[in-house]
Protein backbone atom coordinates (compact mmCIF):
# COMPACT_ATOMS: atom_id res chain seq x y z
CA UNK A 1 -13.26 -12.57 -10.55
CA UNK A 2 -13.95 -13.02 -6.84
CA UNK A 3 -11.39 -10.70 -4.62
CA UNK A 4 -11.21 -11.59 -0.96
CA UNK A 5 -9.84 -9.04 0.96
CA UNK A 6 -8.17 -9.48 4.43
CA UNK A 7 -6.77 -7.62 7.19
CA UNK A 8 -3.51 -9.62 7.97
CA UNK A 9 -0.36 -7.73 8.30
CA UNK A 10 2.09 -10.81 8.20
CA UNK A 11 1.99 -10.70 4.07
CA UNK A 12 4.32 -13.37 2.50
CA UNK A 13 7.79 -12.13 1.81
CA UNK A 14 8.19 -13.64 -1.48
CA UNK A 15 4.40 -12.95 -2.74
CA UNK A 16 4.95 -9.15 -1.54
CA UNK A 17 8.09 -9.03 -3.39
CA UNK A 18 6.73 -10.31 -6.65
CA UNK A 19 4.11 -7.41 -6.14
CA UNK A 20 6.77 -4.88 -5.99
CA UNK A 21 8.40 -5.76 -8.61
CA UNK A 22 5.56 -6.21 -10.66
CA UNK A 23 4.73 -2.29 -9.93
CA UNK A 24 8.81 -1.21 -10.31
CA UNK A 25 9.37 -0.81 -6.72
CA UNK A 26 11.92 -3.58 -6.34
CA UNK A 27 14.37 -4.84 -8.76
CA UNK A 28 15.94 -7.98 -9.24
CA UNK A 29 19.13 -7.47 -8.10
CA UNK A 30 17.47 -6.90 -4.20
CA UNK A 31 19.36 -8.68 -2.17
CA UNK A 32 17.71 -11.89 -0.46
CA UNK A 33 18.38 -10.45 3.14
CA UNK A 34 15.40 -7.45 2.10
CA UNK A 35 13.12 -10.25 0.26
CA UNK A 36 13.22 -12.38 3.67
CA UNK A 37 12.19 -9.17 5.69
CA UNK A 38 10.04 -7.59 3.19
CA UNK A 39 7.19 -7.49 5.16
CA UNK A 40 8.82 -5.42 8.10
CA UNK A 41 6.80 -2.62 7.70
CA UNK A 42 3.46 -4.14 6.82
CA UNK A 43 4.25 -5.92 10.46
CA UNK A 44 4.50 -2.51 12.45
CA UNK A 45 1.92 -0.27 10.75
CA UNK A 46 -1.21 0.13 12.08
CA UNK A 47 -3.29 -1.24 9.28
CA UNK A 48 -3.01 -3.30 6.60
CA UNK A 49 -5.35 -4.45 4.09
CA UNK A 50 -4.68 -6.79 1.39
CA UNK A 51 -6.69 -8.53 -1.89
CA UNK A 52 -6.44 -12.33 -2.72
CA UNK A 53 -7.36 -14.09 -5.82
CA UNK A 54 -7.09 -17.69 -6.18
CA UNK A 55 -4.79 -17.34 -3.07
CA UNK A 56 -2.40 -15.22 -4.47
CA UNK A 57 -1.74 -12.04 -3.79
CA UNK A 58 -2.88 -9.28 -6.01
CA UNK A 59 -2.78 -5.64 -4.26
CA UNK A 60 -2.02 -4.45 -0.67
CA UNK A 61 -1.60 -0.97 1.10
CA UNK A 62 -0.63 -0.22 4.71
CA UNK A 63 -1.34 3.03 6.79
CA UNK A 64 0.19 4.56 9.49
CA UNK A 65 -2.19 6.23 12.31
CA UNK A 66 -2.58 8.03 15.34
CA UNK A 67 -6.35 6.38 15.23
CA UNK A 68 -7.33 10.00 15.56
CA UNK A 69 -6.28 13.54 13.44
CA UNK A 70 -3.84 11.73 10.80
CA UNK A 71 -3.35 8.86 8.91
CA UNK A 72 -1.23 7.76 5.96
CA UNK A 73 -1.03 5.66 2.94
CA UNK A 74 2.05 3.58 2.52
CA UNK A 75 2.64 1.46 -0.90
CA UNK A 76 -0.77 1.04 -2.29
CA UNK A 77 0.38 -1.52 -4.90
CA UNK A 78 -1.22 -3.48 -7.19
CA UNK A 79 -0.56 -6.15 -9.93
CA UNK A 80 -0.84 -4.68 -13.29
CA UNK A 81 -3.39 -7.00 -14.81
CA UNK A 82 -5.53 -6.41 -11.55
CA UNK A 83 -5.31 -2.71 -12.17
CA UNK A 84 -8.53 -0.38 -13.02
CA UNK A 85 -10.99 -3.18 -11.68
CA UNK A 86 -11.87 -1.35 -8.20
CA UNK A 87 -9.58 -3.36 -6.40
CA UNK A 88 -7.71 -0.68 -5.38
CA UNK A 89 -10.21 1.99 -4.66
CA UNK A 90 -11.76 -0.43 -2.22
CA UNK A 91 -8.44 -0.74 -0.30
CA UNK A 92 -8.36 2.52 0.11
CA UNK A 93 -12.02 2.85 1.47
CA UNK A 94 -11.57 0.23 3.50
CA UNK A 95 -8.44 2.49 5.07
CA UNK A 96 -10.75 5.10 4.95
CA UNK A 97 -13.59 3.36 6.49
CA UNK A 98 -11.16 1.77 9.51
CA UNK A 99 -10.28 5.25 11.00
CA UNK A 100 -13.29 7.63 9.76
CA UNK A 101 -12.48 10.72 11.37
CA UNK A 102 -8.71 11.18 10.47
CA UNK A 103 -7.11 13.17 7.51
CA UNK A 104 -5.90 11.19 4.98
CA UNK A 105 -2.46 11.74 3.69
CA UNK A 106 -0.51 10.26 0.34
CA UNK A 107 2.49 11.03 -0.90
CA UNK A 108 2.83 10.41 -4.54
CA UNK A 109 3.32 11.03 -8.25
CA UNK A 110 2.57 8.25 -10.30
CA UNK A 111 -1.17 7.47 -8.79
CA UNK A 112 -2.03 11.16 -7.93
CA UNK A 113 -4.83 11.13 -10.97
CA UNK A 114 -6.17 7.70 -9.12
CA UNK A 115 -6.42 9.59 -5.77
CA UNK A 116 -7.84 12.58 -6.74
CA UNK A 117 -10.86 10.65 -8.79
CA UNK A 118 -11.31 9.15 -5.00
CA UNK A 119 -11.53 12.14 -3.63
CA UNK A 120 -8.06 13.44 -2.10
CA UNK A 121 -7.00 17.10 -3.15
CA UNK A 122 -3.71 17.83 -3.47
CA UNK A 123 -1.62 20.28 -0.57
CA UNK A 124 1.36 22.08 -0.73
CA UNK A 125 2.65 21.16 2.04
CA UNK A 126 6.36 20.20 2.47
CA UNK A 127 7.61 16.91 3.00
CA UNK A 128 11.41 16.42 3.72
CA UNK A 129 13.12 13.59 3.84
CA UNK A 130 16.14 11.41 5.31
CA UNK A 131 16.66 8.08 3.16
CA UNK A 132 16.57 4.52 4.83
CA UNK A 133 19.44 2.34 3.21
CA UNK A 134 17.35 0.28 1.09
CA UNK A 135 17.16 3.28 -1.47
């Protein structure tokens, strides 16, 4: 399998879509309005990497970033018959690698096995929260 990675930010709507909901983070009743602007917030964070097979994509994640003391992983997903070949660890080095002296934060549940075996230890640190309307 030969993965090419990029660094563009404008993903395709309708290809990051089908990734979501792939990984159960959209359903099918999202309205086409979201699907046409899916890629919002890949378009205003500060880096985003992506992985390609065959032209189609197969796993992204975006980070937010000062560039200096923190940085943080946004929607790491991946297609689930891409999953547990590297293809994510190597998106996340490459965050990693992009801004080398930062802290890395993640917030999650599901993948917190998959970021610890990578080398993040978990914090009990507080995160609160105000909802967007999309959830």
């Amino acid at each position: 399998m030969n993965v090419e990675y990029r660094t563009q930010k404008d993903l395709p709507c309708d290809q990051l879509y089908q990734l979501f909901l792939a990984v159960g983070w959209a359903t099918e009743d999202t309205t086409q309005e979201m699907i046409d602007n899916f890629n919002i917030a890949f378009l205003h964070s500060t880096f985003v990497f992506s992985a390609w097979v065959d032209g189609k994509l197969v796993g992204c994640v975006r980070v937010l970033s000062d560039l200096h003391f923190r940085s943080i992983i946004y929607d790491l997903a991946i297609l689930p018959k891409f999953q547990k070949k590297g293809i994510g660890k190597e998106l996340v080095q490459r965050c990693r690698n992009a801004c080398e002296s930062s802290e890395w934060l993640v917030q999650t549940d599901m993948a917190k096995g998959f970021y610890e075996k990578i080398g993040f230890k978990e914090n009990h640190d507080y995160f609160l929260t105000i909802p967007c309307k999309w959830f």
